[in-house]
C-alpha atoms as a PDB file:
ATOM      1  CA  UNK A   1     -57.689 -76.947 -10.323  1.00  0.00           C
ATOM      2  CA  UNK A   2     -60.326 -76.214 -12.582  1.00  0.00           C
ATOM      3  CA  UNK A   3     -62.059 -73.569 -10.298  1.00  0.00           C
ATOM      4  CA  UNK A   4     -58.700 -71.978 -10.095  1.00  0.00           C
ATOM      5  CA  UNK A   5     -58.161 -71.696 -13.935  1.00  0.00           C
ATOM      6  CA  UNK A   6     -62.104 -70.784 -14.723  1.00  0.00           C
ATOM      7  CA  UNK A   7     -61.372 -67.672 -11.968  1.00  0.00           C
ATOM      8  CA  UNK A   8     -57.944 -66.271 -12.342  1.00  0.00           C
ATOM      9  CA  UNK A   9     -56.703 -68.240 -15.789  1.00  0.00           C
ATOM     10  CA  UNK A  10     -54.402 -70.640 -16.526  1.00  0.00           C
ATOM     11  CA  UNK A  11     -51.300 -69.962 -14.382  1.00  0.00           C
ATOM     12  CA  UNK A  12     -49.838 -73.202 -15.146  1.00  0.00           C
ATOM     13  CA  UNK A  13     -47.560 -72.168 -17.298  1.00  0.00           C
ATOM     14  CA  UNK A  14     -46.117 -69.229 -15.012  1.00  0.00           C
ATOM     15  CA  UNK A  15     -45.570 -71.602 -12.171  1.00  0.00           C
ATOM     16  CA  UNK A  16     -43.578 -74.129 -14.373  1.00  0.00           C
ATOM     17  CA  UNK A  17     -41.649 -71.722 -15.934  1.00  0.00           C
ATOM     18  CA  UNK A  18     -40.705 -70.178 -12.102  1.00  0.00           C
ATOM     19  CA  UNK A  19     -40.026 -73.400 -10.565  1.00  0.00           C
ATOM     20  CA  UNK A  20     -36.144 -73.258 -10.736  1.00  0.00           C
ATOM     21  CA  UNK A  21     -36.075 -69.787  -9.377  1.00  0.00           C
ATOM     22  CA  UNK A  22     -36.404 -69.951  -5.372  1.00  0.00           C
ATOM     23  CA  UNK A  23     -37.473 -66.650  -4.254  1.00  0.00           C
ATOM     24  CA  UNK A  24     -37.510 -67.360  -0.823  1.00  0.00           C
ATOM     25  CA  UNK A  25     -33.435 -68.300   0.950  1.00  0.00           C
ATOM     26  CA  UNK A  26     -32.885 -69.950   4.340  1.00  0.00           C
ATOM     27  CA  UNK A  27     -29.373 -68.533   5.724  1.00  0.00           C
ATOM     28  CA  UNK A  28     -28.114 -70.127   8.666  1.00  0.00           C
ATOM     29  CA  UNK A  29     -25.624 -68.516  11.568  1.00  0.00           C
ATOM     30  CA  UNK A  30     -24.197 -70.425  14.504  1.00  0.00           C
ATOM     31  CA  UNK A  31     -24.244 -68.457  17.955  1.00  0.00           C
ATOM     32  CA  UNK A  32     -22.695 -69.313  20.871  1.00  0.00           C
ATOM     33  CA  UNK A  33     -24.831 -69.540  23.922  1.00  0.00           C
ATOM     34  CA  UNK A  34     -22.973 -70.559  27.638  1.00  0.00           C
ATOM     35  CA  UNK A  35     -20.327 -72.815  24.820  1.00  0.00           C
ATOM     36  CA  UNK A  36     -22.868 -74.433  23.429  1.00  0.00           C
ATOM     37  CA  UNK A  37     -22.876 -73.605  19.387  1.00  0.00           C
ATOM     38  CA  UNK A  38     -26.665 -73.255  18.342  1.00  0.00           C
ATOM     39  CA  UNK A  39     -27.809 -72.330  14.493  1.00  0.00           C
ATOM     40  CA  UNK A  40     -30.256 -69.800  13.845  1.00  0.00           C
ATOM     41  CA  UNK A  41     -32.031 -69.792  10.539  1.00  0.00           C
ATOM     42  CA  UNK A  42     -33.334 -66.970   8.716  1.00  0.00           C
ATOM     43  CA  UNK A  43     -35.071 -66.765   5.624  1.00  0.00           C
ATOM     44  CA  UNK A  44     -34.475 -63.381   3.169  1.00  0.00           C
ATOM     45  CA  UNK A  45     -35.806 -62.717  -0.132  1.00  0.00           C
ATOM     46  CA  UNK A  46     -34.162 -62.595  -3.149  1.00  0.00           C
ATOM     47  CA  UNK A  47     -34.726 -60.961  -6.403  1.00  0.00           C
ATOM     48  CA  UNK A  48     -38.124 -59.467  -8.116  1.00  0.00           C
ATOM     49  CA  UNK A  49     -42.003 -61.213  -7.164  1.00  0.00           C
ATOM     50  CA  UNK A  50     -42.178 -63.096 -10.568  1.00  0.00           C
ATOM     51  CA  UNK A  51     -45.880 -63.514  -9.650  1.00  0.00           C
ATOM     52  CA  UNK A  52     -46.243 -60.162  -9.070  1.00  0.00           C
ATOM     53  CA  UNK A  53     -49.057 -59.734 -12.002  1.00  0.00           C
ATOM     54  CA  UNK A  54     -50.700 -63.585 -12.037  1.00  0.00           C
ATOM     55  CA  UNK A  55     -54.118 -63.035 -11.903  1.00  0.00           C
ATOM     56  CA  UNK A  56     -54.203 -59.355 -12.321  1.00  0.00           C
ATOM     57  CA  UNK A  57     -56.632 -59.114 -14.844  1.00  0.00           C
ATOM     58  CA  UNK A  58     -59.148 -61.923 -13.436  1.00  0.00           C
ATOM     59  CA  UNK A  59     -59.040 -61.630  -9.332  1.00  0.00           C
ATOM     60  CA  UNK A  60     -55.636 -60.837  -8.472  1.00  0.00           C
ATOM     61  CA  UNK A  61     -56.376 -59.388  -4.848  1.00  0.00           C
ATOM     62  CA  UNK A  62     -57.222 -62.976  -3.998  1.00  0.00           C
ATOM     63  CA  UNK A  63     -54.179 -64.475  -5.548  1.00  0.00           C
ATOM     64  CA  UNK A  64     -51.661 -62.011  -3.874  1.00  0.00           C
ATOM     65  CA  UNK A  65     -53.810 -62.727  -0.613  1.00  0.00           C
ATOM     66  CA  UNK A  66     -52.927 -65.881  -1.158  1.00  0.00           C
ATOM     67  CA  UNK A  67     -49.318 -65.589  -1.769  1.00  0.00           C
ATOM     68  CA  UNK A  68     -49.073 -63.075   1.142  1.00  0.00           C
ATOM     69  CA  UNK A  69     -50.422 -65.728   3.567  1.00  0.00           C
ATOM     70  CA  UNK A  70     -48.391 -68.368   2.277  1.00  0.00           C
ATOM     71  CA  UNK A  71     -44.856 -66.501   2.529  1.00  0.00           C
ATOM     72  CA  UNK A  72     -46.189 -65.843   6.185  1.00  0.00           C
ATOM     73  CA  UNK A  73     -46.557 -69.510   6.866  1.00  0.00           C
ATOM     74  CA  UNK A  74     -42.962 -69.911   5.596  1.00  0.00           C
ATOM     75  CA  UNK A  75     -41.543 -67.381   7.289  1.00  0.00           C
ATOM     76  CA  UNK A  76     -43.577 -68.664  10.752  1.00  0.00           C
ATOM     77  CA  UNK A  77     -42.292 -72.064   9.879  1.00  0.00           C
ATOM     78  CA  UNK A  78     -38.254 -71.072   9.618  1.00  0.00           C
ATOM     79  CA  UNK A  79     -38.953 -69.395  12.900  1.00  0.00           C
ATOM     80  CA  UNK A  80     -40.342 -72.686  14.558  1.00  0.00           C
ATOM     81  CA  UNK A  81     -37.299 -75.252  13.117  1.00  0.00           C
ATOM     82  CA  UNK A  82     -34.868 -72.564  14.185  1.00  0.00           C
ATOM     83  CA  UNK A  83     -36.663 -72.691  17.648  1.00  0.00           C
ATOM     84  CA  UNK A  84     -36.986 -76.284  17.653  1.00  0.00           C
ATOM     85  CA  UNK A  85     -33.349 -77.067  16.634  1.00  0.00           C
ATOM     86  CA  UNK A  86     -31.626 -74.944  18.822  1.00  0.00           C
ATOM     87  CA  UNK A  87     -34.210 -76.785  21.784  1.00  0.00           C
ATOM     88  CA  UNK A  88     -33.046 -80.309  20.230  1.00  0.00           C
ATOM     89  CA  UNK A  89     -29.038 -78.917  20.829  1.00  0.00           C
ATOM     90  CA  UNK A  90     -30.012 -77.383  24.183  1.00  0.00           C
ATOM     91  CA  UNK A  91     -31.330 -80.940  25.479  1.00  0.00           C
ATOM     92  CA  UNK A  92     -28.239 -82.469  24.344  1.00  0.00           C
ATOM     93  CA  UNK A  93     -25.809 -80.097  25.782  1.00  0.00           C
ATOM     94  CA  UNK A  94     -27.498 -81.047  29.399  1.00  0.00           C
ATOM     95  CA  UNK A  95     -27.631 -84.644  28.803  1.00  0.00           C
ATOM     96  CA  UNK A  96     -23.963 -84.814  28.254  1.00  0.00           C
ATOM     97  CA  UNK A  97     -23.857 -82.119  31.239  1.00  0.00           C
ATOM     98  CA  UNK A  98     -25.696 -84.221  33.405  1.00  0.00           C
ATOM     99  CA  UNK A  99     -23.554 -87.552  32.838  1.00  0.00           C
ATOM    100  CA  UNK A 100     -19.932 -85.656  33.519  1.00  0.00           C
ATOM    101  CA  UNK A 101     -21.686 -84.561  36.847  1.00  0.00           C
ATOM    102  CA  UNK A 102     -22.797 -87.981  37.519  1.00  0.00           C
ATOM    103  CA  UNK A 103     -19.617 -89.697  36.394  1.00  0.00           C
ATOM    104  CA  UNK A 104     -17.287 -86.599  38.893  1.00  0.00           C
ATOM    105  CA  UNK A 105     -20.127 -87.757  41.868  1.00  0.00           C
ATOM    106  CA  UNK A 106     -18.960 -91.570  41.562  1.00  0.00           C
ATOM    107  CA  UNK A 107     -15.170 -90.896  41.400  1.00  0.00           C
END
């Protein structure tokens, strides 16, 4: 904390006063693969960078590295639940699958 204010300044108060404003949106859709209804999520950007200039004047390149990397690790992350869930749902759709086969072999 101190390393980061003694090298770029204090961006304290930017941050707090940017916390209610969520730049980054997950939007879901449902698709429809072989009946099964999967959701897909996406994440879009809204509005202006507010910390577009933090750091400018003391090491900004680092800072927007920073920030450039992180959004990346977001975005890679959306892409990995969206994965994930619709393999959770998938697995599911099977199981139940499986049993009506079972249960029409025993009748």
């Amino acid at each position: 904390s101190s390393g980061i204010n003694a090298e770029y300044g204090d961006i304290t108060q930017t941050v707090i006063q940017n916390a209610d404003k969520a730049q980054n949106k997950i939007k879901f859709t449902k698709d429809n693969v072989a009946g099964v209804q999967l959701t897909n999520f996406t994440m879009h950007t809204e509005g202006s960078d507010v910390y577009q200039l933090t750091g400018l004047g003391k090491g900004g390149q680092t800072v927007s590295r920073c920030k450039d990397t992180a959004q990346k690790a977001i975005k890679l992350l959306v892409e990995l639940a969206s994965l994930q869930t619709s393999f959770i749902t998938l697995d599911e759709a099977i199981k139940i699958t499986n049993r009506r086969v079972n249960g029409i072999e025993y009748v």
